[in-house]
PDB file of N, CA and C in Angstrom:
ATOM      1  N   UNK A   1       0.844  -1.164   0.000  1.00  0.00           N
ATOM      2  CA  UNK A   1       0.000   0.000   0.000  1.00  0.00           C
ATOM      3  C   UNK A   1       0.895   1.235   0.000  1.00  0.00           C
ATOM      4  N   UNK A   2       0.834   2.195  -0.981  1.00  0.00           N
ATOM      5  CA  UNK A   2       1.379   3.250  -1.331  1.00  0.00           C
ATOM      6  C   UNK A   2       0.930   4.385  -0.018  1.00  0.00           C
ATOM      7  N   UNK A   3       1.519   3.812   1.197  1.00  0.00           N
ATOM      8  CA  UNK A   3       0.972   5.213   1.793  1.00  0.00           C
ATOM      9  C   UNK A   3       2.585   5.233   2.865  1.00  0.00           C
ATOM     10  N   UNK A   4       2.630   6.694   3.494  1.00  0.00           N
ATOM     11  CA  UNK A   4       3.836   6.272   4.369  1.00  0.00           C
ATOM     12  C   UNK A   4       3.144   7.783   5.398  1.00  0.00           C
ATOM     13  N   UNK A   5       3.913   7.547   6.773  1.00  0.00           N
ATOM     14  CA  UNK A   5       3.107   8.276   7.842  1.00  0.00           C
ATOM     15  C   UNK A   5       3.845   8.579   8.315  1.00  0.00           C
ATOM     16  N   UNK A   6       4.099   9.661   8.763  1.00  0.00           N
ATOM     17  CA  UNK A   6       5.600  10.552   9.516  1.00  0.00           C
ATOM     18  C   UNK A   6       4.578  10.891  10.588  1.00  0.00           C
ATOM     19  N   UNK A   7       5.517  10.175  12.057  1.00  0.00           N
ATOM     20  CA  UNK A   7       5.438  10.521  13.321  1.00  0.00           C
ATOM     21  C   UNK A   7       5.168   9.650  13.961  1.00  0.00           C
ATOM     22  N   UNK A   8       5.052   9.608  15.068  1.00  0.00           N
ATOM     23  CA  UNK A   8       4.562   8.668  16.105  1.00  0.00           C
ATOM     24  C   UNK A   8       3.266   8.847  17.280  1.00  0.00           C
ATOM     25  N   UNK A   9       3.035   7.584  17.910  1.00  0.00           N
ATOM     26  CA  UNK A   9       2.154   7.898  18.758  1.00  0.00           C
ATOM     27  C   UNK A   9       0.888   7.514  18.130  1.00  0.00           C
ATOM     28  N   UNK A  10      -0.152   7.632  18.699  1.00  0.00           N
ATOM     29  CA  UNK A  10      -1.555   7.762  18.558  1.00  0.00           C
ATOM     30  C   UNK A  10      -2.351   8.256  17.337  1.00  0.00           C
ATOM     31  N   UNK A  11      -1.972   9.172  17.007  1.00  0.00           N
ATOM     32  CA  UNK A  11      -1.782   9.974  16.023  1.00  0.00           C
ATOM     33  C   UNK A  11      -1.681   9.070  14.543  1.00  0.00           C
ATOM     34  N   UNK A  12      -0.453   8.675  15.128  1.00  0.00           N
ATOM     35  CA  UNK A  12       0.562   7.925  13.490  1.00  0.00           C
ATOM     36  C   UNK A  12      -0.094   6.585  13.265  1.00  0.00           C
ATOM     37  N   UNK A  13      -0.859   5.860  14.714  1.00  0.00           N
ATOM     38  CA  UNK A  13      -1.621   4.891  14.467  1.00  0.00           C
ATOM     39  C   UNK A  13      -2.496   4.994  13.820  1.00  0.00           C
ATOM     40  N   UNK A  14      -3.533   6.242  14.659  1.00  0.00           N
ATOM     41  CA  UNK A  14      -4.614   6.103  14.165  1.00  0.00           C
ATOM     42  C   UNK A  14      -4.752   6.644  12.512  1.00  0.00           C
ATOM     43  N   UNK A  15      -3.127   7.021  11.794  1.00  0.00           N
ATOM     44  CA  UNK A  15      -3.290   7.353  10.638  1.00  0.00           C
ATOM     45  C   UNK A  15      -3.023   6.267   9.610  1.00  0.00           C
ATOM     46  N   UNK A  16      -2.242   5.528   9.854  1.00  0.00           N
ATOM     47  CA  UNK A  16      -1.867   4.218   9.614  1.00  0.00           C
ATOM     48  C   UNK A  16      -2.811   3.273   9.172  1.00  0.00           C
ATOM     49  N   UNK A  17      -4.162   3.018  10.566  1.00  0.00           N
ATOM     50  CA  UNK A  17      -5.413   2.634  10.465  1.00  0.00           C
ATOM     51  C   UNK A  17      -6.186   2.925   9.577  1.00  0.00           C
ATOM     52  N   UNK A  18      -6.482   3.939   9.609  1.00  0.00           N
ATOM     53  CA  UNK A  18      -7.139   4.925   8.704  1.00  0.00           C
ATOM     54  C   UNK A  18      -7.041   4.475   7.145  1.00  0.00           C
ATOM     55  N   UNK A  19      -5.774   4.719   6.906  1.00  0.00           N
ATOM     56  CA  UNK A  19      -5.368   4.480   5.320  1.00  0.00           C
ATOM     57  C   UNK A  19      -5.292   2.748   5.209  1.00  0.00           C
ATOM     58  N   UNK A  20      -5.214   1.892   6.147  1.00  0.00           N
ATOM     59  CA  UNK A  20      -5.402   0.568   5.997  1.00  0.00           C
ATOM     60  C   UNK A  20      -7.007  -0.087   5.262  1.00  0.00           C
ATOM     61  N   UNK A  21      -7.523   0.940   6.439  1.00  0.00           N
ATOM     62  CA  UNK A  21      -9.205   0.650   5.871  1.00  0.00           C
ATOM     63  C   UNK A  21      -9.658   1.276   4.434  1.00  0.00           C
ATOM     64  N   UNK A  22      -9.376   2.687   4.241  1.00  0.00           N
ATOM     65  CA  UNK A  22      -9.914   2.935   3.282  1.00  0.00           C
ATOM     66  C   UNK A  22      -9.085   2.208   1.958  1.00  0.00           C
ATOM     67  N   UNK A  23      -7.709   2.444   2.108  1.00  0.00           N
ATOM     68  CA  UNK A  23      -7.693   1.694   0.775  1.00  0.00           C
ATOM     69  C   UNK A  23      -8.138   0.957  -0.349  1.00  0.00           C
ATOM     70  N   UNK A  24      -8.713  -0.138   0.377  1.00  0.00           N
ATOM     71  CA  UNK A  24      -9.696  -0.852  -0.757  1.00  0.00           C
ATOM     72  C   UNK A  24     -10.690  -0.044  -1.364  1.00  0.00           C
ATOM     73  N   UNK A  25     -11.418   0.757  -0.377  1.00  0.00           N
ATOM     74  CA  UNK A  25     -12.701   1.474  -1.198  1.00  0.00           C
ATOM     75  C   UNK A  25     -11.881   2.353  -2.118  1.00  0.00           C
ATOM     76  N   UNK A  26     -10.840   3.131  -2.004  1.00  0.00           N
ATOM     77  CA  UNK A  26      -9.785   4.115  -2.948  1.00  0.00           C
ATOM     78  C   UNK A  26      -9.876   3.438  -4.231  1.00  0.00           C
ATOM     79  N   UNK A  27      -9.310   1.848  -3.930  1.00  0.00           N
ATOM     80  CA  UNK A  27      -8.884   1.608  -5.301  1.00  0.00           C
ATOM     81  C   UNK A  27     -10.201   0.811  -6.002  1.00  0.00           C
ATOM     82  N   UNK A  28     -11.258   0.274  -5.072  1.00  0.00           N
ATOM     83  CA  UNK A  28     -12.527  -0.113  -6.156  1.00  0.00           C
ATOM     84  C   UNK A  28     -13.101   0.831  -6.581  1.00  0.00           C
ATOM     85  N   UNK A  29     -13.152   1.991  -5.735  1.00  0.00           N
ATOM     86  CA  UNK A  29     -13.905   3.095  -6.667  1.00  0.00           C
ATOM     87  C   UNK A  29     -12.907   3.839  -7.676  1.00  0.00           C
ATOM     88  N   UNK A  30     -11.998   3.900  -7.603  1.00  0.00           N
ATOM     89  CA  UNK A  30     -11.061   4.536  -8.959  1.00  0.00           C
ATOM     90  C   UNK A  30     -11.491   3.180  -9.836  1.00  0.00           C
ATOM     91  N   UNK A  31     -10.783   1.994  -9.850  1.00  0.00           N
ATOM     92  CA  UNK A  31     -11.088   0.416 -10.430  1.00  0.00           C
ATOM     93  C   UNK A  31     -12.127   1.162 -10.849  1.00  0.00           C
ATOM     94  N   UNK A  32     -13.646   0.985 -10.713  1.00  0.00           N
ATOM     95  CA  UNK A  32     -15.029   1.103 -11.072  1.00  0.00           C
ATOM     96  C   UNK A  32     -14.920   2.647 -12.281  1.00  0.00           C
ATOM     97  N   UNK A  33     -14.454   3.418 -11.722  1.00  0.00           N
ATOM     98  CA  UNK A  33     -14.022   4.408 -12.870  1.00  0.00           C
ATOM     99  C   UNK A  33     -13.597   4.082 -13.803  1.00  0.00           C
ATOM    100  N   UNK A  34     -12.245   4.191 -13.623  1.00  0.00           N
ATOM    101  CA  UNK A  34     -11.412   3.842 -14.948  1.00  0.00           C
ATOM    102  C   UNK A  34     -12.120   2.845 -16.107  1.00  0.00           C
ATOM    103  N   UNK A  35     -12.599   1.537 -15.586  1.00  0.00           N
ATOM    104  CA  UNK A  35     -13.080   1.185 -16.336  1.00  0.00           C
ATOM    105  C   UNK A  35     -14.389   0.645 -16.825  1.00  0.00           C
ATOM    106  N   UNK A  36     -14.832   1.990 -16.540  1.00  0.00           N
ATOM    107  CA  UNK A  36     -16.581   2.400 -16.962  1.00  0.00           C
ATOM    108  C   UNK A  36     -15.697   3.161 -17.963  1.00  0.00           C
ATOM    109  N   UNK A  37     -14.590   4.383 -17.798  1.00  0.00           N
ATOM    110  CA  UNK A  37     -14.143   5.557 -18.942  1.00  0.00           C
ATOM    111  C   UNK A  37     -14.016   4.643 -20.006  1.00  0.00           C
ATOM    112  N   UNK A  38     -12.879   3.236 -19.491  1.00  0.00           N
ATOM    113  CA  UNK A  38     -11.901   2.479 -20.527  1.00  0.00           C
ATOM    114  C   UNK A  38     -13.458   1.684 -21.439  1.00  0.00           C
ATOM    115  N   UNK A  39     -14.509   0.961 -20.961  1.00  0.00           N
ATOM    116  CA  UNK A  39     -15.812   0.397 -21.128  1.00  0.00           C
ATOM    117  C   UNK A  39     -16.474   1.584 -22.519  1.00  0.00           C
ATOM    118  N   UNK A  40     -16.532   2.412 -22.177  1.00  0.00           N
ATOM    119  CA  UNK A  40     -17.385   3.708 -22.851  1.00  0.00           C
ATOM    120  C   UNK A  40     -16.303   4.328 -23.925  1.00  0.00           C
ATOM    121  N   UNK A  41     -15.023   4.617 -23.588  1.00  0.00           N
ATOM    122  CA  UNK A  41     -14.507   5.461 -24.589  1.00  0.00           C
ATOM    123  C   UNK A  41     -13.461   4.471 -25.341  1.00  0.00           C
ATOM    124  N   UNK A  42     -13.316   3.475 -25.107  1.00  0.00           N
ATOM    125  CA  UNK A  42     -11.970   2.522 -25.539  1.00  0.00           C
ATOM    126  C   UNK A  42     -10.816   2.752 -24.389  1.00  0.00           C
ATOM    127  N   UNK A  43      -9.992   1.401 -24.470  1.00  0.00           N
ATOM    128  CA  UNK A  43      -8.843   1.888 -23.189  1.00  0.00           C
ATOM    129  C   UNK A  43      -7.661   2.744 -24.162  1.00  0.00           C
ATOM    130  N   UNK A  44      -7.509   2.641 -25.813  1.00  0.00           N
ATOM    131  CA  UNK A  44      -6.740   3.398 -26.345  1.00  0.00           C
ATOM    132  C   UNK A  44      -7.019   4.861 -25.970  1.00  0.00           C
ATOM    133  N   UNK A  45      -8.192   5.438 -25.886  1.00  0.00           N
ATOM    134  CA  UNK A  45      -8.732   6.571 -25.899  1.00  0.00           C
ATOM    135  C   UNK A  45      -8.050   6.902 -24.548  1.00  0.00           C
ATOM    136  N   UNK A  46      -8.652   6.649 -23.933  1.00  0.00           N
ATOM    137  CA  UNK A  46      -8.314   6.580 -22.006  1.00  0.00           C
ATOM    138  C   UNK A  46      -7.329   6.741 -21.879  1.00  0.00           C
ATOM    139  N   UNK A  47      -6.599   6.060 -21.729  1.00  0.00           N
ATOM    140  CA  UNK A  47      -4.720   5.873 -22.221  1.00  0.00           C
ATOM    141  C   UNK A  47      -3.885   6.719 -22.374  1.00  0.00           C
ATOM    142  N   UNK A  48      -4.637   7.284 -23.817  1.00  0.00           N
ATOM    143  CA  UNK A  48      -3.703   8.198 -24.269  1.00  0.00           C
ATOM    144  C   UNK A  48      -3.884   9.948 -23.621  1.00  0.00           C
ATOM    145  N   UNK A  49      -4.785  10.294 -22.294  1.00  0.00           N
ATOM    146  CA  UNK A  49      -4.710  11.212 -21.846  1.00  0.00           C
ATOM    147  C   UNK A  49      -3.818  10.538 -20.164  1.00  0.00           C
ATOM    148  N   UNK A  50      -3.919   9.725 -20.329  1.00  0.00           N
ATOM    149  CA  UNK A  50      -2.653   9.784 -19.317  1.00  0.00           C
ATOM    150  C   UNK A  50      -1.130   9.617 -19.294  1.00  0.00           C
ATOM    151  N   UNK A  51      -0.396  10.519 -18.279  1.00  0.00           N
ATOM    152  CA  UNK A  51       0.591  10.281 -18.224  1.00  0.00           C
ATOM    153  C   UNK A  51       1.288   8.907 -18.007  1.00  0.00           C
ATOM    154  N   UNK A  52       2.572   8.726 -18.410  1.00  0.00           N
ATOM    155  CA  UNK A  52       2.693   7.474 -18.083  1.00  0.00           C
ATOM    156  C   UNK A  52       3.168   7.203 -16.112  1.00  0.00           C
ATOM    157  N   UNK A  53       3.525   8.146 -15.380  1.00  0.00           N
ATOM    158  CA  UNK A  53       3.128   8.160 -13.749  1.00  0.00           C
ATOM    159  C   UNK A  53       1.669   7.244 -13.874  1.00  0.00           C
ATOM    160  N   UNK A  54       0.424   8.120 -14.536  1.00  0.00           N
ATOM    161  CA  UNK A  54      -0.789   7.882 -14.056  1.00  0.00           C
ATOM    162  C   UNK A  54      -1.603   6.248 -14.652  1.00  0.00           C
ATOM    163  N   UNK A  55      -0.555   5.717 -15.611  1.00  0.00           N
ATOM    164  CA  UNK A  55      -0.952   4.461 -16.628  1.00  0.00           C
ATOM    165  C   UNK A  55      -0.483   3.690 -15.568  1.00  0.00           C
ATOM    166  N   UNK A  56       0.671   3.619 -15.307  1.00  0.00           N
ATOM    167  CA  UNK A  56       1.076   3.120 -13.969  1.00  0.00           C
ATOM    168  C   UNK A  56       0.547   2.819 -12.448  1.00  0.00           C
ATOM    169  N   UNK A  57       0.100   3.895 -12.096  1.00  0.00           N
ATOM    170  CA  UNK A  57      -1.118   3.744 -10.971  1.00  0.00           C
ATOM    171  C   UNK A  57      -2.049   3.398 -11.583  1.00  0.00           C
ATOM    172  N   UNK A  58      -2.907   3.665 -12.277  1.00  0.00           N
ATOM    173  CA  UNK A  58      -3.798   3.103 -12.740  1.00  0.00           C
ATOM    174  C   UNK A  58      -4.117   1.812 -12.903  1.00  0.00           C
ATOM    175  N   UNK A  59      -3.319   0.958 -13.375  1.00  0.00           N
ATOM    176  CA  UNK A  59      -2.676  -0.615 -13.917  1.00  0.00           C
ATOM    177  C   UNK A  59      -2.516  -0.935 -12.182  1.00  0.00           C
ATOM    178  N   UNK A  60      -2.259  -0.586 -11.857  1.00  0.00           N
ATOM    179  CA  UNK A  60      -1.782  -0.944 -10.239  1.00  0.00           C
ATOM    180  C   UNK A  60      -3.053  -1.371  -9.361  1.00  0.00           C
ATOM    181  N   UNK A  61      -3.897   0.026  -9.568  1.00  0.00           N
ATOM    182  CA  UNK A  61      -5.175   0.038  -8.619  1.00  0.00           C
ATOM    183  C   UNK A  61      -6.126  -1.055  -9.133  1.00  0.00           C
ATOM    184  N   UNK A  62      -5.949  -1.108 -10.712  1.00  0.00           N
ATOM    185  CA  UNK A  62      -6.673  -1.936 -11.377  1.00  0.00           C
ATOM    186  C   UNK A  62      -6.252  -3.639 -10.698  1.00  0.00           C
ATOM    187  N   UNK A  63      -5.160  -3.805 -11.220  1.00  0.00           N
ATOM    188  CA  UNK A  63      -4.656  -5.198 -10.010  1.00  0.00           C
ATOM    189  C   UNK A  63      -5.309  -5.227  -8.795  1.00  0.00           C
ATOM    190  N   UNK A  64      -5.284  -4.554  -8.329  1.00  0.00           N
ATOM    191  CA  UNK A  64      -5.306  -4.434  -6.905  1.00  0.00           C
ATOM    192  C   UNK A  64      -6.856  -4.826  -6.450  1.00  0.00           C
ATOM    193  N   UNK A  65      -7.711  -4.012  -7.192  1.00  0.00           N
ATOM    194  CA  UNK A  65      -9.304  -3.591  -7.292  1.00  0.00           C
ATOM    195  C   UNK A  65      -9.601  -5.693  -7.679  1.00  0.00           C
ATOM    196  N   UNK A  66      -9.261  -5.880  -9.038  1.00  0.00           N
ATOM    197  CA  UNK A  66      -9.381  -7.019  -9.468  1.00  0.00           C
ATOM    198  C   UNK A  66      -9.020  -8.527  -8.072  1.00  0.00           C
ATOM    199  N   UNK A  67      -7.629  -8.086  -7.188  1.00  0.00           N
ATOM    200  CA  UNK A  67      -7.647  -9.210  -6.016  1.00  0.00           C
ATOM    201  C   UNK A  67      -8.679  -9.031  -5.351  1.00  0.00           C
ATOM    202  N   UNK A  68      -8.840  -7.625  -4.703  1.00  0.00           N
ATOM    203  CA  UNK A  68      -9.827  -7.522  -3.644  1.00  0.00           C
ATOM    204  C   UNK A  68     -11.167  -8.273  -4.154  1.00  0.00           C
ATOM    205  N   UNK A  69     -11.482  -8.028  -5.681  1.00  0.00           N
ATOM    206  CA  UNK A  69     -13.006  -9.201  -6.012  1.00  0.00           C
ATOM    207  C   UNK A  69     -12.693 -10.245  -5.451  1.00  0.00           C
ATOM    208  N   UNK A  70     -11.402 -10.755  -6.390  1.00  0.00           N
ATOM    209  CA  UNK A  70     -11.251 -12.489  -5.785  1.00  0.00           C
ATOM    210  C   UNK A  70     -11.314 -12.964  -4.451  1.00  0.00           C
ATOM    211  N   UNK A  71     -10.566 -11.465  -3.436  1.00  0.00           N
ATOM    212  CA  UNK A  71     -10.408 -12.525  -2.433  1.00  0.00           C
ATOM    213  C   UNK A  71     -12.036 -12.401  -2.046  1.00  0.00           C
ATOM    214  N   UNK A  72     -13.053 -11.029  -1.880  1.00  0.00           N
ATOM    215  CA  UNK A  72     -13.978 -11.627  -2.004  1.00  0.00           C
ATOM    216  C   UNK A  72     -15.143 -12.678  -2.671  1.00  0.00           C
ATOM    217  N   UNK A  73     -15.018 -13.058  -3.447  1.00  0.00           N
ATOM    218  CA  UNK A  73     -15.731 -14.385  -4.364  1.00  0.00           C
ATOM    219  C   UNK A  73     -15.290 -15.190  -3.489  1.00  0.00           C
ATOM    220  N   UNK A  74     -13.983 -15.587  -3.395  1.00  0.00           N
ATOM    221  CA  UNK A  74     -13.358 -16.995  -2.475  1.00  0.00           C
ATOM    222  C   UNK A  74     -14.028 -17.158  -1.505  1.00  0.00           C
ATOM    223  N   UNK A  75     -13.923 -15.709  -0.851  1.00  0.00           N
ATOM    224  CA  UNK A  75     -14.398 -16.095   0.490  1.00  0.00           C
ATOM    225  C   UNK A  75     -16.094 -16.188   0.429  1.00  0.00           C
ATOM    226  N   UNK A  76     -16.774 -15.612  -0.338  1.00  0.00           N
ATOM    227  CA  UNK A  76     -18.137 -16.335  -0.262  1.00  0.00           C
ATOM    228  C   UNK A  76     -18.179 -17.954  -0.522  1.00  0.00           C
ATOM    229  N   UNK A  77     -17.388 -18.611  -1.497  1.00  0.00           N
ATOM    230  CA  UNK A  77     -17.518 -19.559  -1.797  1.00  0.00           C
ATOM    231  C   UNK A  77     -17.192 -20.054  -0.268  1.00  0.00           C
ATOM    232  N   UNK A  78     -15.982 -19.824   0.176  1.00  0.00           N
ATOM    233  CA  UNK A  78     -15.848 -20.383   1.266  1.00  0.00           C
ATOM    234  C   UNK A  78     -16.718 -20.529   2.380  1.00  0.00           C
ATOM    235  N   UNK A  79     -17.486 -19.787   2.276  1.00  0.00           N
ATOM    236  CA  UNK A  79     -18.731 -19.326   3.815  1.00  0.00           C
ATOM    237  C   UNK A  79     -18.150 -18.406   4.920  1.00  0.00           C
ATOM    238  N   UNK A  80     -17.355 -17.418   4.256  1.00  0.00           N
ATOM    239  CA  UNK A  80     -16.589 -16.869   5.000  1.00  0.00           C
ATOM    240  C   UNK A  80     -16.327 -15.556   5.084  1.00  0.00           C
ATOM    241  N   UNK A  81     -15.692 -14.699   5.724  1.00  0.00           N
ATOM    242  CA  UNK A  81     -15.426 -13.007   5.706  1.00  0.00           C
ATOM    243  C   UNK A  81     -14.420 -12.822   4.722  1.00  0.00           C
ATOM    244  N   UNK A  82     -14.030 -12.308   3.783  1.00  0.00           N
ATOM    245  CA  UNK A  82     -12.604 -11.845   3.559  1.00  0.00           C
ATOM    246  C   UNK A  82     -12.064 -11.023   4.111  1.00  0.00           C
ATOM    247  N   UNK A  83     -10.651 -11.452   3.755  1.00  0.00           N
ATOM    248  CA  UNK A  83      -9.466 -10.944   4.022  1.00  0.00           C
ATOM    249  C   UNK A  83      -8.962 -10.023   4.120  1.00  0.00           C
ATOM    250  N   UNK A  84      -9.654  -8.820   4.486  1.00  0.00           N
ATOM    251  CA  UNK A  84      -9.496  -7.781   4.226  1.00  0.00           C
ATOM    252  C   UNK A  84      -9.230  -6.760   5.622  1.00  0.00           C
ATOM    253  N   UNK A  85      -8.559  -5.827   4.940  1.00  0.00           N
ATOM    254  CA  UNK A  85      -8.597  -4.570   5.962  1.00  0.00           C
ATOM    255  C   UNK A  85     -10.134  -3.459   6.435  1.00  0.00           C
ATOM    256  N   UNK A  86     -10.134  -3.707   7.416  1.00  0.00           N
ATOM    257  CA  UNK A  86     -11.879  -2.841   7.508  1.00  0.00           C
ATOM    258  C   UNK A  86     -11.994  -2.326   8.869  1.00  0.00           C
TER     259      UNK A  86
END
């Protein structure tokens, strides 16, 4: 997880925490963006207004967005909670 937290204490936890939980929703709702844009306009189209920094994150969150399904599917199959930060 792309995050880093300067300081300590209570504070640095509860910021730590913080960015643990939301993460997933960060990257399914960008995920759910991107490719509704990439869905609707082509991913060439899409693409080519980003930088390559932002093709990069993008491709990333997209991975990322794509485990978090799996590990949830698994874990329904399983009868179970996923794995997740919450």
């Amino acid at each position: 997880m792309p995050v880093v937290v300067i300081g300590g204490g209570r504070d640095a936890i509860d910021a730590a925490t913080e960015a643990m939980a939301y993460y997933p929703v960060q990257v399914e709702n960008s995920s759910l963006a991107m490719e509704t844009l990439i869905a609707e306009h082509g991913d060439i189209v899409v693409r080519s207004i980003w930088s390559e920094a932002e093709a990069e994150i993008a491709d990333e969150f997209i991975h990322h967005a794509q485990a978090i399904r799996a590990e949830r599917k698994a874990a329904h199959a399983r009868g179970q909670s996923p794995r997740l930060p919450n």
